[in-house]
C-alpha atoms as a PDB file:
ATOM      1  CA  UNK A   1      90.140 139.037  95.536  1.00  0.00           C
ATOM      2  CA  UNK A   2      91.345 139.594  92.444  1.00  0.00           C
ATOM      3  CA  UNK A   3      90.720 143.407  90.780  1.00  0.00           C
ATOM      4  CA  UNK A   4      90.326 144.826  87.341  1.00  0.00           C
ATOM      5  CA  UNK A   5      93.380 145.964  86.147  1.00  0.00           C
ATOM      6  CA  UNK A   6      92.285 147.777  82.552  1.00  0.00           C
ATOM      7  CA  UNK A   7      89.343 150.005  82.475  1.00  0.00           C
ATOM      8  CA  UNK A   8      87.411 150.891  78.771  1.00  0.00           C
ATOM      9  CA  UNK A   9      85.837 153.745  79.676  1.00  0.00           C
ATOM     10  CA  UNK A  10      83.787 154.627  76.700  1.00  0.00           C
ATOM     11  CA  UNK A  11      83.089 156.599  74.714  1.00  0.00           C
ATOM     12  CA  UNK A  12      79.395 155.732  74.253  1.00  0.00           C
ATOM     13  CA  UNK A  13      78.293 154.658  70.454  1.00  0.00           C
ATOM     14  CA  UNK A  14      82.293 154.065  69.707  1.00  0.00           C
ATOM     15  CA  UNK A  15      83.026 150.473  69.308  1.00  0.00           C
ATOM     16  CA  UNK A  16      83.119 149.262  73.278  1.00  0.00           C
ATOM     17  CA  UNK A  17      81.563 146.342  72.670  1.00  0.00           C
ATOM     18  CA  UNK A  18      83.852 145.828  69.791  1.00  0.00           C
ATOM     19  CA  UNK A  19      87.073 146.113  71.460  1.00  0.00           C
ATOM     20  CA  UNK A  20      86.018 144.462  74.840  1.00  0.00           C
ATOM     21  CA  UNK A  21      85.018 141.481  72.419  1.00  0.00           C
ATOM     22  CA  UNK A  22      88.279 141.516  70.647  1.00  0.00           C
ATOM     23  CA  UNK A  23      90.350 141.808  73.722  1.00  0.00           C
ATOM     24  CA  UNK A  24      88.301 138.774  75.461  1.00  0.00           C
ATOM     25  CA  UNK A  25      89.520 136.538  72.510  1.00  0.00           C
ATOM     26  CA  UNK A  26      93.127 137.150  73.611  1.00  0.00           C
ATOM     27  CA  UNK A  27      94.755 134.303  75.996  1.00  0.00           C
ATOM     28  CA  UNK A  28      96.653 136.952  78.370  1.00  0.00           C
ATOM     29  CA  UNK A  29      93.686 138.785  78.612  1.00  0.00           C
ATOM     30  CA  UNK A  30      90.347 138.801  80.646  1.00  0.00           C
ATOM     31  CA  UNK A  31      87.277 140.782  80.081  1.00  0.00           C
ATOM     32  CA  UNK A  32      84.422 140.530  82.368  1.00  0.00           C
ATOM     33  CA  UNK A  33      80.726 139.757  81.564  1.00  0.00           C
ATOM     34  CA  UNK A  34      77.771 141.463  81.863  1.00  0.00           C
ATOM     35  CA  UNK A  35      79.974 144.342  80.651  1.00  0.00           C
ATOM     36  CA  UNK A  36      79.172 147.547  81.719  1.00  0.00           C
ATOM     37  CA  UNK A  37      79.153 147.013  85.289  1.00  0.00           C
ATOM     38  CA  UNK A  38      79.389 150.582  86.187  1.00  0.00           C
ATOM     39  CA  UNK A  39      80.675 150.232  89.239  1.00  0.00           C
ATOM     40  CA  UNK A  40      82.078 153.847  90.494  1.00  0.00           C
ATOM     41  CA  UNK A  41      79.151 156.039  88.962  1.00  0.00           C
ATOM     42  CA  UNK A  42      77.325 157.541  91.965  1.00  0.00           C
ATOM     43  CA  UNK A  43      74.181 155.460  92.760  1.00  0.00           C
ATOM     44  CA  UNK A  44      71.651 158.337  92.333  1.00  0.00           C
ATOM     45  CA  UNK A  45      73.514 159.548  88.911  1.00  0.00           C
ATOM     46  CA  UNK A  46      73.335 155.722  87.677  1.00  0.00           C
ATOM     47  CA  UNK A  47      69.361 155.465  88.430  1.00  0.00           C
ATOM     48  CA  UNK A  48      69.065 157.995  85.824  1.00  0.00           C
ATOM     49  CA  UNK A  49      71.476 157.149  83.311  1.00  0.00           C
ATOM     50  CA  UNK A  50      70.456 153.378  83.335  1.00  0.00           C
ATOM     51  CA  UNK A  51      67.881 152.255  85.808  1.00  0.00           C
ATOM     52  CA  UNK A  52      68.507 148.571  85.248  1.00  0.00           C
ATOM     53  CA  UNK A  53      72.096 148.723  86.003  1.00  0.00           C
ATOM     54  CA  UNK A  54      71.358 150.810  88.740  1.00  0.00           C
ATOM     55  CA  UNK A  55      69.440 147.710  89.706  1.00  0.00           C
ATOM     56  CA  UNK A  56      71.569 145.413  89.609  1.00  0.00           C
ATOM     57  CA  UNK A  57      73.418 146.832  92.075  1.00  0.00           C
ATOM     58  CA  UNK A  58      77.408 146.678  91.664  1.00  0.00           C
ATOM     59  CA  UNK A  59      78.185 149.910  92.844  1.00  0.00           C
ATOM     60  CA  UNK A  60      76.635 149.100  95.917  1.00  0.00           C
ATOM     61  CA  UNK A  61      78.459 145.879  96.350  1.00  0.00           C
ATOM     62  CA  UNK A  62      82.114 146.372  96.167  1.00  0.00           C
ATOM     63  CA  UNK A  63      82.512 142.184  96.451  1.00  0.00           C
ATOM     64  CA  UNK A  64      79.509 141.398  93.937  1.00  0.00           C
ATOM     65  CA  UNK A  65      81.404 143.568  91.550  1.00  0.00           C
ATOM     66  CA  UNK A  66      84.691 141.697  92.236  1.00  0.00           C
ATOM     67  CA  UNK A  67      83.283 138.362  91.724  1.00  0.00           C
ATOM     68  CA  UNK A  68      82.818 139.462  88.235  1.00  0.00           C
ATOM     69  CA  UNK A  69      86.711 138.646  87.989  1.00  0.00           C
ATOM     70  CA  UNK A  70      86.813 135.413  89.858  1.00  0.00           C
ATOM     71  CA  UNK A  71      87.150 133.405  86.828  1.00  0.00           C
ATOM     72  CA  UNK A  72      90.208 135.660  85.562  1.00  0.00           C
ATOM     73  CA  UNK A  73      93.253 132.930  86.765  1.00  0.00           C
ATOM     74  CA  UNK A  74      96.407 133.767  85.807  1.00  0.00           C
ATOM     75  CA  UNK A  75      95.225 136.778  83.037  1.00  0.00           C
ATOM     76  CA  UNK A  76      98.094 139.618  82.751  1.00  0.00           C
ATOM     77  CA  UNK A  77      95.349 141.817  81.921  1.00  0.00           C
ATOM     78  CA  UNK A  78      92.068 142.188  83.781  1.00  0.00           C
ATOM     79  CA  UNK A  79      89.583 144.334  82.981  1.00  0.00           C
ATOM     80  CA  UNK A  80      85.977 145.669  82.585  1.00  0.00           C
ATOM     81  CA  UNK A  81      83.920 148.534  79.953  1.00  0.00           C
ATOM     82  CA  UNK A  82      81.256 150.752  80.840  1.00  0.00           C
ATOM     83  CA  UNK A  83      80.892 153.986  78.846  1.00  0.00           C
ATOM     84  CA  UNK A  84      78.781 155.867  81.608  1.00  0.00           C
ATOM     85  CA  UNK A  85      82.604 156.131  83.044  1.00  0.00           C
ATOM     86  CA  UNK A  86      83.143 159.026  80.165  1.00  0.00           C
ATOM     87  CA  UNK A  87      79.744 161.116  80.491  1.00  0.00           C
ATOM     88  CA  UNK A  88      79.925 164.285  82.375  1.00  0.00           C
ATOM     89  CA  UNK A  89      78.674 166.136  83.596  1.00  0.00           C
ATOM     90  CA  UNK A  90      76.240 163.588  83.945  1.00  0.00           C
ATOM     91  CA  UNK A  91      78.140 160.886  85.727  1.00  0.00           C
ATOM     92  CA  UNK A  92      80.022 162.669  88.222  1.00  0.00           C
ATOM     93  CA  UNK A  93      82.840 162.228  89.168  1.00  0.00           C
ATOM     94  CA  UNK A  94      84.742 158.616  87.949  1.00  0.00           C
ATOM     95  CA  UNK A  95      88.024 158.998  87.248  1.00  0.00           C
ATOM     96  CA  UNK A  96      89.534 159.711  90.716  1.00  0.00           C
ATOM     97  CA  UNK A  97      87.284 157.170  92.303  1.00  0.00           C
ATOM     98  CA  UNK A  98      88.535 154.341  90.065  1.00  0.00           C
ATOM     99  CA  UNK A  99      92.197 155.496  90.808  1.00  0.00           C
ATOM    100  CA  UNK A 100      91.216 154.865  94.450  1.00  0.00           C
ATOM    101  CA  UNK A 101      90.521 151.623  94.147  1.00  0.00           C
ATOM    102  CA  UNK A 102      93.048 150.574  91.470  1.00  0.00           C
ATOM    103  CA  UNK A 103      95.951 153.040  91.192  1.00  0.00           C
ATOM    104  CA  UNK A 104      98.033 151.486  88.532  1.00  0.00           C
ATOM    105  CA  UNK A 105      94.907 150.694  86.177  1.00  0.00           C
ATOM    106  CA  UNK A 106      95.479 151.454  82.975  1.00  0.00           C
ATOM    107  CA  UNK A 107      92.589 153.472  80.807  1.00  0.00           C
ATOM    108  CA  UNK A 108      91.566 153.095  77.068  1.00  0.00           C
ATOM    109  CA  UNK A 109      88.919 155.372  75.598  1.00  0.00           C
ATOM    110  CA  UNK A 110      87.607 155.036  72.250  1.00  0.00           C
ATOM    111  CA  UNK A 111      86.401 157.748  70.361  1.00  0.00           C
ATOM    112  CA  UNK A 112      83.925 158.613  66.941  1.00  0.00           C
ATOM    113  CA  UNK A 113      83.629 161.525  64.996  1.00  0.00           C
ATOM    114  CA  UNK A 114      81.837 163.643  67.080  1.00  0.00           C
ATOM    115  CA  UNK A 115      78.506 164.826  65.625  1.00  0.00           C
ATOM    116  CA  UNK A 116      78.335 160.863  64.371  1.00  0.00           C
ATOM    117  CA  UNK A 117      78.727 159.308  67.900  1.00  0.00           C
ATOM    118  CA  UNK A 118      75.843 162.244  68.566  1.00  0.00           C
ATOM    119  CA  UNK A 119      73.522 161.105  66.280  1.00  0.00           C
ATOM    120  CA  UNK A 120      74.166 157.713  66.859  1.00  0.00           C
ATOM    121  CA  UNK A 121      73.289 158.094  70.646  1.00  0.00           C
ATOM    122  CA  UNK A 122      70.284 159.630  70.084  1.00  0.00           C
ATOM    123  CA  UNK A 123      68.728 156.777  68.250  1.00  0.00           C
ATOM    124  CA  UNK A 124      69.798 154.375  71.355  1.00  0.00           C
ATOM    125  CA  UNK A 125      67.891 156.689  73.486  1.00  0.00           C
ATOM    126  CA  UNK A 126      65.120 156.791  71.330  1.00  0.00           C
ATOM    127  CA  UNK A 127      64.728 152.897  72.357  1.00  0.00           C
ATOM    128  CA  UNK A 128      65.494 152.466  75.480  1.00  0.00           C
ATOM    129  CA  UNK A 129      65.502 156.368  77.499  1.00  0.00           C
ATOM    130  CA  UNK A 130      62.297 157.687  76.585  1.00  0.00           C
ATOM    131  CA  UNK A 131      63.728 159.992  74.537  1.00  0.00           C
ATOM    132  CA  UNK A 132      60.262 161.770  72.305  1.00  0.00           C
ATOM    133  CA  UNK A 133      62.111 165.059  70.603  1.00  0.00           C
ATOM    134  CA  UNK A 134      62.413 164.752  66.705  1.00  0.00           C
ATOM    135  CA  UNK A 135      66.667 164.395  66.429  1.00  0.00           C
ATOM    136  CA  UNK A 136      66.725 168.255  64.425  1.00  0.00           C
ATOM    137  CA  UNK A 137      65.542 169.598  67.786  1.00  0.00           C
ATOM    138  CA  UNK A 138      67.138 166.928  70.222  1.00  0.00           C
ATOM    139  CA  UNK A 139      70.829 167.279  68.777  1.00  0.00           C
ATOM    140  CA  UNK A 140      70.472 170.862  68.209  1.00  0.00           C
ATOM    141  CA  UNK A 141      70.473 172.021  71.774  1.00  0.00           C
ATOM    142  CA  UNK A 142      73.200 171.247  74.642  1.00  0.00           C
ATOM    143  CA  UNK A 143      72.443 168.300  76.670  1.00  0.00           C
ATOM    144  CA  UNK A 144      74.205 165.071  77.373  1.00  0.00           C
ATOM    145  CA  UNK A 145      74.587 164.426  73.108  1.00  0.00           C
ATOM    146  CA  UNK A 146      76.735 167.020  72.858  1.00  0.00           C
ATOM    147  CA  UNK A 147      78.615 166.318  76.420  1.00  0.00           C
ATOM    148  CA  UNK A 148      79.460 163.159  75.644  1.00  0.00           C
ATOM    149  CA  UNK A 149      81.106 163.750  72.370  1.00  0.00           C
ATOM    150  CA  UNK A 150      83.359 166.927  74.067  1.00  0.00           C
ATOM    151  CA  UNK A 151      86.477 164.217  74.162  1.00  0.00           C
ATOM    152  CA  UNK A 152      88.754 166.434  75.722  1.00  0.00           C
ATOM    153  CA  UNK A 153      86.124 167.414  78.784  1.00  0.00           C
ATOM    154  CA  UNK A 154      85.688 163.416  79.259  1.00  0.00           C
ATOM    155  CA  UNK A 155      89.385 162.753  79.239  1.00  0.00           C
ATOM    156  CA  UNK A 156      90.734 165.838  81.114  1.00  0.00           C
ATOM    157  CA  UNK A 157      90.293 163.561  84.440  1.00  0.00           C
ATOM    158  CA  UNK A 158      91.637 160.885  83.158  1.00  0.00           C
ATOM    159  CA  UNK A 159      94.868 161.909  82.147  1.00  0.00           C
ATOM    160  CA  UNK A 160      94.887 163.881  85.765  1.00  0.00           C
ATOM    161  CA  UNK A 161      94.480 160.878  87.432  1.00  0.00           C
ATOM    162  CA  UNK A 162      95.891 158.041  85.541  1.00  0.00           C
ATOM    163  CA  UNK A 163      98.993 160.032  83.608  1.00  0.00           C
ATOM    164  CA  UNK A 164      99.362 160.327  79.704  1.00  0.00           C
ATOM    165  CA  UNK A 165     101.387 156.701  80.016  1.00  0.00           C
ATOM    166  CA  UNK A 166      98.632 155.213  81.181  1.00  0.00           C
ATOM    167  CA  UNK A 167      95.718 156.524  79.217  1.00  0.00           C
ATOM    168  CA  UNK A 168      95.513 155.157  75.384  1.00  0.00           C
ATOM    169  CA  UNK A 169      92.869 157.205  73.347  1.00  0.00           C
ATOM    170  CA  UNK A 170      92.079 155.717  69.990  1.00  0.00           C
ATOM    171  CA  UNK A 171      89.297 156.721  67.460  1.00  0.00           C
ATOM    172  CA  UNK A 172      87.304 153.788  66.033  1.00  0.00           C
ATOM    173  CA  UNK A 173      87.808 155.662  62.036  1.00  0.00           C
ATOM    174  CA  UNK A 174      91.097 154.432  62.498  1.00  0.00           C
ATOM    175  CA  UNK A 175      90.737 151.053  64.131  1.00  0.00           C
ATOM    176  CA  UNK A 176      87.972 149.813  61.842  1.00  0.00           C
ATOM    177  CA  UNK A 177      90.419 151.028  59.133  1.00  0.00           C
ATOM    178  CA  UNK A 178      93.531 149.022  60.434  1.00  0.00           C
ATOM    179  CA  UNK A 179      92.121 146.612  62.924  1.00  0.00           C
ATOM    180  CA  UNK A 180      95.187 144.602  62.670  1.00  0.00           C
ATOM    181  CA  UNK A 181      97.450 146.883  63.023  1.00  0.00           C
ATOM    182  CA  UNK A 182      95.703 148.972  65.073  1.00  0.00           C
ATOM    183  CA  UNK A 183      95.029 145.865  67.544  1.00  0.00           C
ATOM    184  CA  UNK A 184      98.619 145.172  67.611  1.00  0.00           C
ATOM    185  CA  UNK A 185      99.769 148.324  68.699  1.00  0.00           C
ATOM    186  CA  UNK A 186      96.972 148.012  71.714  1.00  0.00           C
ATOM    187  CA  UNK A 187      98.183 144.633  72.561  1.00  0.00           C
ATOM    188  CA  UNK A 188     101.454 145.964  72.783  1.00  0.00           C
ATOM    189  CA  UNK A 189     100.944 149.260  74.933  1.00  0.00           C
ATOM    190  CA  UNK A 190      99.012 146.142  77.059  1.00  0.00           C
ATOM    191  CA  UNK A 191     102.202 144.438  77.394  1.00  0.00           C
ATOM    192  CA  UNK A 192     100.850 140.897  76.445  1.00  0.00           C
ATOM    193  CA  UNK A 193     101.566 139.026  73.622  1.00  0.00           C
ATOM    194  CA  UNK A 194     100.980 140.938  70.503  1.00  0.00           C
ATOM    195  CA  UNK A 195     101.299 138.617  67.883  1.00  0.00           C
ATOM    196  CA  UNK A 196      97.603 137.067  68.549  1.00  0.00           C
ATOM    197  CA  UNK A 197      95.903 137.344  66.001  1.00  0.00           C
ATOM    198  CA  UNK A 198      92.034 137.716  67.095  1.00  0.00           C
ATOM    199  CA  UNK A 199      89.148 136.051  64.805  1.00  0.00           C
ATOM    200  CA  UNK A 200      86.970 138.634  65.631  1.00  0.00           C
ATOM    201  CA  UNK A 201      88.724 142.009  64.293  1.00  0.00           C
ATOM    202  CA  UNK A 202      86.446 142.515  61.563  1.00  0.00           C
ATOM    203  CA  UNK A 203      83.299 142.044  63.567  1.00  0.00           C
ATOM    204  CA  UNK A 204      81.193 145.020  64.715  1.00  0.00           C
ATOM    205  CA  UNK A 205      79.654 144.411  67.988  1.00  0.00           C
ATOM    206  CA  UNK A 206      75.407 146.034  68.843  1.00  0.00           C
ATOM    207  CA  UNK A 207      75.056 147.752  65.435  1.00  0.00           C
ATOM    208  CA  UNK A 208      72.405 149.707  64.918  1.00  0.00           C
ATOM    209  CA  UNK A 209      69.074 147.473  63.489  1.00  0.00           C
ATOM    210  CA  UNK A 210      67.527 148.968  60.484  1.00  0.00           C
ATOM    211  CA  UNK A 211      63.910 149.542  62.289  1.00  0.00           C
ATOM    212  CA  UNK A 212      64.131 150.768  65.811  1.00  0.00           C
ATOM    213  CA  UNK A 213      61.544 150.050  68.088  1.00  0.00           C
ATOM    214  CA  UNK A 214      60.326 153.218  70.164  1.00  0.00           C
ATOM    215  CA  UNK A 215      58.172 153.228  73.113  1.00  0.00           C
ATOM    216  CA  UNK A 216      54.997 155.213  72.861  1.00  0.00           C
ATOM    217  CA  UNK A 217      55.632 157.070  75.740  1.00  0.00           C
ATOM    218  CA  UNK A 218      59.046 158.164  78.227  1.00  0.00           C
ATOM    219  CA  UNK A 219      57.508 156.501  80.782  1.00  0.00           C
ATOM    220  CA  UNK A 220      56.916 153.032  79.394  1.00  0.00           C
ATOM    221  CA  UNK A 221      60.376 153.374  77.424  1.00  0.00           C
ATOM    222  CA  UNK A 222      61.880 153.786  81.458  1.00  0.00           C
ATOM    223  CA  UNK A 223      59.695 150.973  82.623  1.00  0.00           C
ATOM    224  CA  UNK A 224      60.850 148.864  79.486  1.00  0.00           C
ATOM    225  CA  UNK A 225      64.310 149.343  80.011  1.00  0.00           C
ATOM    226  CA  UNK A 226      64.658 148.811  84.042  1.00  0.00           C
ATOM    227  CA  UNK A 227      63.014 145.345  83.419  1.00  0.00           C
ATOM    228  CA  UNK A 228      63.840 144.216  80.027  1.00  0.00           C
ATOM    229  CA  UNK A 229      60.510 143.754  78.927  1.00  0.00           C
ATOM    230  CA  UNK A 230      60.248 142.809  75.426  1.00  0.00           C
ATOM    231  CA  UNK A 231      64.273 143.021  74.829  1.00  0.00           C
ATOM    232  CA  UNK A 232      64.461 139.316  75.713  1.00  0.00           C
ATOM    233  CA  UNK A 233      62.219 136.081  76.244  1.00  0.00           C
ATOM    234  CA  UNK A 234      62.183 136.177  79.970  1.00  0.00           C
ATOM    235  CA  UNK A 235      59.097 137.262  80.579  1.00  0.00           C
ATOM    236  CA  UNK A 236      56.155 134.348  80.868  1.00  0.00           C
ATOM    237  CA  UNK A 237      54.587 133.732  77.907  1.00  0.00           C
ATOM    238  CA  UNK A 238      56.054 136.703  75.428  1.00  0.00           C
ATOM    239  CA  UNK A 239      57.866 135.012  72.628  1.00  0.00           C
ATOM    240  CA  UNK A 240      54.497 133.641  71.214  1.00  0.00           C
ATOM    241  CA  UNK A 241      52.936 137.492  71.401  1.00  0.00           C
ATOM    242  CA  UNK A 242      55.899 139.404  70.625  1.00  0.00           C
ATOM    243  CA  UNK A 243      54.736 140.788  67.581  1.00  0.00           C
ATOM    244  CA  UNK A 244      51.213 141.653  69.082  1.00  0.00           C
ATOM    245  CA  UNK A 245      52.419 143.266  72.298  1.00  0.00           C
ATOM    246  CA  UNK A 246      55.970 144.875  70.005  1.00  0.00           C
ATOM    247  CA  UNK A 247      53.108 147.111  67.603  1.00  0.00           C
ATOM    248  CA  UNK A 248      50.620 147.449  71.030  1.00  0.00           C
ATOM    249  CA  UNK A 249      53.175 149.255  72.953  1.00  0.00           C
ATOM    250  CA  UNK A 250      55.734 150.511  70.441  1.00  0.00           C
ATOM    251  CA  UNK A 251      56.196 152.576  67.047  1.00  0.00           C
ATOM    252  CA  UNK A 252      58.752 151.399  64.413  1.00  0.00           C
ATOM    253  CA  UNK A 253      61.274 154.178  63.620  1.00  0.00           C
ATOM    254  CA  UNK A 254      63.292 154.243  60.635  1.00  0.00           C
ATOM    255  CA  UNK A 255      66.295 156.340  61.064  1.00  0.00           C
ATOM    256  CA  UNK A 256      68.082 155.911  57.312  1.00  0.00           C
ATOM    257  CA  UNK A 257      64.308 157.496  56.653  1.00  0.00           C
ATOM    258  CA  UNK A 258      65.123 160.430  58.476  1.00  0.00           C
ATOM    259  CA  UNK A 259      67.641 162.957  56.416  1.00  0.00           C
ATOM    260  CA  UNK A 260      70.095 164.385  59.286  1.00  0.00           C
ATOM    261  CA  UNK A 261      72.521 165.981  56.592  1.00  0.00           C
ATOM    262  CA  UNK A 262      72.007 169.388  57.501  1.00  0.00           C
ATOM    263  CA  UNK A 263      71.666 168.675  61.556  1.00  0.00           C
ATOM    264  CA  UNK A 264      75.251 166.724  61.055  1.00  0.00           C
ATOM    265  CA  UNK A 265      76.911 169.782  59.262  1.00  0.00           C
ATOM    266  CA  UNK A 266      75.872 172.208  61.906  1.00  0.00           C
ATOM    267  CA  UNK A 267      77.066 169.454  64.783  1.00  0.00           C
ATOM    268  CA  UNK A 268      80.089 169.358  62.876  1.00  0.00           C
ATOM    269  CA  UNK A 269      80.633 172.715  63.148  1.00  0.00           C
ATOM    270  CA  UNK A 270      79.381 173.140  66.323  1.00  0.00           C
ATOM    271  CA  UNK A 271      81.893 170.819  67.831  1.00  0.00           C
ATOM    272  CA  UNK A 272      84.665 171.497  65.739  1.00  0.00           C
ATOM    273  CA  UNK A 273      86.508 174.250  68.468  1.00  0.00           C
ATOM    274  CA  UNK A 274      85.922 170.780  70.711  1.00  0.00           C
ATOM    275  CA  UNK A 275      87.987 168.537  68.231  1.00  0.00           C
ATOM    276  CA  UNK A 276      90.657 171.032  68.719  1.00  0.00           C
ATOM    277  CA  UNK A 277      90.840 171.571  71.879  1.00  0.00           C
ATOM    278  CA  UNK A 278      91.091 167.695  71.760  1.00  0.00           C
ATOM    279  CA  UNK A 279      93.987 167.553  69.095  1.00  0.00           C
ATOM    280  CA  UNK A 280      95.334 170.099  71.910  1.00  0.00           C
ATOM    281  CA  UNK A 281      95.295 167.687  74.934  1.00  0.00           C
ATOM    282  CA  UNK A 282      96.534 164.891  73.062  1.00  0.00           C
ATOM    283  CA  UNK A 283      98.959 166.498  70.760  1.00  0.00           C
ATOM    284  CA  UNK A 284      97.928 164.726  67.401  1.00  0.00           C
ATOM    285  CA  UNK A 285      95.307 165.418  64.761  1.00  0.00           C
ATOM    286  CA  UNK A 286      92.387 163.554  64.100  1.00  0.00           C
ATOM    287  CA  UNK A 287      92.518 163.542  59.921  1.00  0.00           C
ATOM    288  CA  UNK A 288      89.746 160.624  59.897  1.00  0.00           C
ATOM    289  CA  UNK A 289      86.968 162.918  61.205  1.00  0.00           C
ATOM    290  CA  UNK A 290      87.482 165.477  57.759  1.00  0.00           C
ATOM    291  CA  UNK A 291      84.914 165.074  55.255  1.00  0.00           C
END
């Protein structure tokens, strides 16, 4: 069967969607869907980093997961995103397990300024992980926030197992600031025809809504997520309710209402001996992430 060949392996909050959605436009090229299959995170780890993909059950099924790519025909480029790929400690170990299975894969990992990509993650987990802390005491602390914006930590394995040819790190400051160009250069590195021109560059992919919706409590925000309930129109009879059972069994949340200047500066700060040891690893500077 046929196997991914290109792995996007996060980061989380960076513009994944965005780039698997741009890279799906192009002819040579062939992106999977549902993305974010997730298929070599440990089982256990993936039940608590996302209970409904845990569900579903690819990294279980090592032939479910490669029917994904069934429909992929004569695509140079073959491949998949799932940002739980780039979250230790939390997810174990990936990188050497994906090597296993497809040596010459190639790797892209996008990136955010850090104590953005932070903030930015807490607010997803605020609707769908339960997450009840205020974001001053939240972002504050360590915990998996912080881990998943230390670059260099997420990459280290990467580069290990893949080699710097094969790894192509790219913040999304710079990409949303030259998609063309920036696009190109990808396309090329790809080695498929980089003279496509995709419709979608200046698209952003799951942006943030203006009101979030927040569970009342962890545990219904867990039970939410692991069945979808009230994210689509599956379930029998919700459409017509929505509203009712939305305010019932959730709070609105507005985060533009919440002032995060001074939790961002100390973030920033925070993470900053991170961003170097980043510039470090990858031997460039990052001049998009200065204020």
């Amino acid at each position: 069967m046929t196997k991914p060949n290109l792995f996007i392996v996060g980061a989380m909050k960076a513009g994944t969607r965005t780039l698997h959605a741009v890279l799906a436009e192009h002819p040579q090229i062939f992106m999977c869907e549902p993305q974010e299959p997730t298929r070599f995170v440990d089982g256990a780890r993936l039940a608590r980093l996302w209970p409904r993909m845990h569900e579903l059950g690819y990294w279980r099924d090592e032939q479910r997961y490669l029917a994904l790519f069934e429909r992929a025909g004569a695509a140079r480029v073959i491949g998949e995103s799932s940002t739980n790929y780039a979250k230790l400690p939390w997810s174990g170990e990936v990188a050497t397990r994906i090597r296993d299975f497809a040596p010459d894969a190639r790797i892209v990992y996008l990136m955010r300024e850090p104590a953005a990509r932070a903030v930015s993650h807490y607010w997803h987990a605020v609707m769908y992980d339960g997450e009840m802390r205020e974001p001053a005491s939240a972002l504050r602390g360590p915990g998996i926030y912080r881990d998943v914006s230390h670059y260099a930590m997420q990459l280290e394995p990467f580069l290990a197992a893949f080699g710097r040819d094969r790894v192509y790190a790219l913040s999304i400051e710079r990409f949303d600031a030259e998609p063309a160009h920036e696009y190109r250069a990808l396309l090329q590195w790809l080695g498929v025809d980089a003279d496509f021109v995709s419709a979608r560059l200046q698209q952003r992919q799951h942006v943030r809504p203006e009101v979030l919706w927040q569970p009342r409590t962890a545990w219904l925000a867990r039970w939410m997520n692991r069945y979808e309930v009230l994210r689509d129109n599956r379930a029998p009879n919700l459409p017509r309710r929505r509203r009712f059972y939305r305010h019932l069994l959730m709070r609105p949340r507005r985060p533009t209402a919440v002032d995060l200047s001074r939790v961002v500066a100390e973030l920033s700060t925070a993470m900053a001996p991170e961003v170097q040891a980043l510039e470090a690893l990858l031997e460039r500077r990052f001049p998009e992430w200065q204020a």
